[in-house]
Protein backbone atom coordinates (compact mmCIF):
# COMPACT_ATOMS: atom_id res chain seq x y z
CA UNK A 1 0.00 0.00 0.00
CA UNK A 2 1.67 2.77 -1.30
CA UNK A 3 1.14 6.46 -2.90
CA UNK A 4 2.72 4.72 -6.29
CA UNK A 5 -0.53 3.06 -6.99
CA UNK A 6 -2.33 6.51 -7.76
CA UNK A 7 -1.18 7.69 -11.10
CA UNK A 8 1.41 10.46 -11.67
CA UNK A 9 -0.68 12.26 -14.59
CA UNK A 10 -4.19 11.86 -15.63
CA UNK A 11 -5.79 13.97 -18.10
CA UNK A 12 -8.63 16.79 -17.57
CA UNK A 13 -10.45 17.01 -20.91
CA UNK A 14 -10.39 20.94 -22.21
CA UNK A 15 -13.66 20.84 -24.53
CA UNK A 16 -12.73 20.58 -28.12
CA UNK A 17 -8.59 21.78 -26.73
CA UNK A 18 -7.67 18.77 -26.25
CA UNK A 19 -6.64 17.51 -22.51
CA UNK A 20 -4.57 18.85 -20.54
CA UNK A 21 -2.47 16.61 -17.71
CA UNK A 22 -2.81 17.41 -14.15
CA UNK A 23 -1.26 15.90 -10.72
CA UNK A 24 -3.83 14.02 -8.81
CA UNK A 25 -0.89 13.67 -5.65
CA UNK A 26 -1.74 16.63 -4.44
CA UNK A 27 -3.32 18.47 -1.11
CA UNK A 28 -6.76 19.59 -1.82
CA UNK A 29 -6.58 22.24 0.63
CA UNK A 30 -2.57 23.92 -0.18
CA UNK A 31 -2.14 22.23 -3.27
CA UNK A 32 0.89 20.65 -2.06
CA UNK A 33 2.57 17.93 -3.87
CA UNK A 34 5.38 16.43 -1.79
CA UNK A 35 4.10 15.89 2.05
CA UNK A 36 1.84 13.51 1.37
CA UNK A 37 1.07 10.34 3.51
CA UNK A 38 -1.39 7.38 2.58
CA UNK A 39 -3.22 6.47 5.76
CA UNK A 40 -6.06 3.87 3.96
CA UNK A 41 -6.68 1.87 1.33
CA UNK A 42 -10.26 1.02 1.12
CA UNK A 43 -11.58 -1.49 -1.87
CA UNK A 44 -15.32 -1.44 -2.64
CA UNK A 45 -17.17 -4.55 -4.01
CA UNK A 46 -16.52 -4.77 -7.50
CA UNK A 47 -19.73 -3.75 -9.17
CA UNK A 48 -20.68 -5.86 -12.57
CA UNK A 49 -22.68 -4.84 -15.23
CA UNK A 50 -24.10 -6.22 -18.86
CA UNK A 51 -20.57 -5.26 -20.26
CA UNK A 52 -18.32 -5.45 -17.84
CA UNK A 53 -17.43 -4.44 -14.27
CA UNK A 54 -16.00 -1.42 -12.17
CA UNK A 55 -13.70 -1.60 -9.29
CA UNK A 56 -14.01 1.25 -6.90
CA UNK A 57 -10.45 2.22 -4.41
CA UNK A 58 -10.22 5.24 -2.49
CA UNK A 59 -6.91 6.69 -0.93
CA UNK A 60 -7.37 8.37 2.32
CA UNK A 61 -4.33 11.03 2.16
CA UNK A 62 -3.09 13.24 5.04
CA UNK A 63 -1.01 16.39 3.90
CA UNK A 64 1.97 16.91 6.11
CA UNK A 65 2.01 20.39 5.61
CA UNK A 66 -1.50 21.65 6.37
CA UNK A 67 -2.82 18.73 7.74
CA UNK A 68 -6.02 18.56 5.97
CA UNK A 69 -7.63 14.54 4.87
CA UNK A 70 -8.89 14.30 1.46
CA UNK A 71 -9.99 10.79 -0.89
CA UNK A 72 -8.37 9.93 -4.08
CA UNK A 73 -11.29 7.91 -5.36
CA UNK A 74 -10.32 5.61 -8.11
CA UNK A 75 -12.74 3.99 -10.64
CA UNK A 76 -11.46 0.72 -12.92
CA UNK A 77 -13.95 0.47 -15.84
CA UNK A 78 -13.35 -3.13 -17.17
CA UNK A 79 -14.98 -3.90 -20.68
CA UNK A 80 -15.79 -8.10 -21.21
CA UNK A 81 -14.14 -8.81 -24.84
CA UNK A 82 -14.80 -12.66 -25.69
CA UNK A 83 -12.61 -14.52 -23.03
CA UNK A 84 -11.00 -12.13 -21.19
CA UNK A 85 -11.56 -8.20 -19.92
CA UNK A 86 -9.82 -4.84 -20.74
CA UNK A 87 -9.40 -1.70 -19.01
CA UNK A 88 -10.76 0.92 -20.83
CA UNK A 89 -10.59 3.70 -18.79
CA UNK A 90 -9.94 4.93 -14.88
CA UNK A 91 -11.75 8.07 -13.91
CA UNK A 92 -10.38 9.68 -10.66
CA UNK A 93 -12.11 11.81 -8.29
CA UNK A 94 -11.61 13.92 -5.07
CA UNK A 95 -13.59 13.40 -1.88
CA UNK A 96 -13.44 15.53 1.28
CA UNK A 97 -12.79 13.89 4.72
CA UNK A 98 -16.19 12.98 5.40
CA UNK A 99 -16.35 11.19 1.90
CA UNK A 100 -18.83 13.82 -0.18
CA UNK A 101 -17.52 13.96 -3.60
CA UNK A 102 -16.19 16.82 -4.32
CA UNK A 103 -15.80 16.45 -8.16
CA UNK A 104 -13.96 14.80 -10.94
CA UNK A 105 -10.64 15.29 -12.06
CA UNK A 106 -9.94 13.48 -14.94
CA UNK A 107 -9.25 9.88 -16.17
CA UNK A 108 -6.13 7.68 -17.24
């Protein structure tokens, strides 16, 4: 259990711009980037639908610096394809410290 598993980059969509990468190890409060420290790993029940499944995993995060607890919420879309399964896309959001969602920021 370790800060490696959330990704370095994902990528905000900017309309018909393009997307834009953005840092999703960082303090929701300060914006901090560095003193970070992973208290919880929490894996949901996989949730399976008519094409596939999802795998929900939020990161509780405490930043060093200001102190403030956020989520890192992280959502596995898996697509069925014949025998196997793919990943087509994660989309990451950011909860507060009581767990309301406080919005998406992007996929990978």
């Amino acid at each position: 259990m370790s800060l490696k598993e959330i990704p370095d980059r994902i990528f905000v969509s900017l309309g018909r711009r393009g997307f834009d990468p953005v840092n999703p190890k960082q303090c929701s409060k300060c914006g901090n980037p560095t003193h970070l420290k992973l208290l919880e790993k929490i894996e949901h029940a996989d949730v399976t639908h008519e094409e596939g499944r999802k795998q929900t995993i939020d990161y509780k995060i405490q930043c060093l610096h200001c102190g403030h607890i956020f989520f890192v919420r992280l959502q596995h879309v898996f697509q069925k394809q014949e025998d196997s399964e793919k990943r087509v896309t994660t989309v990451v959001n950011i909860l507060d410290e009581n767990k309301n969602d406080l919005g998406w920021l992007g996929n990978f």
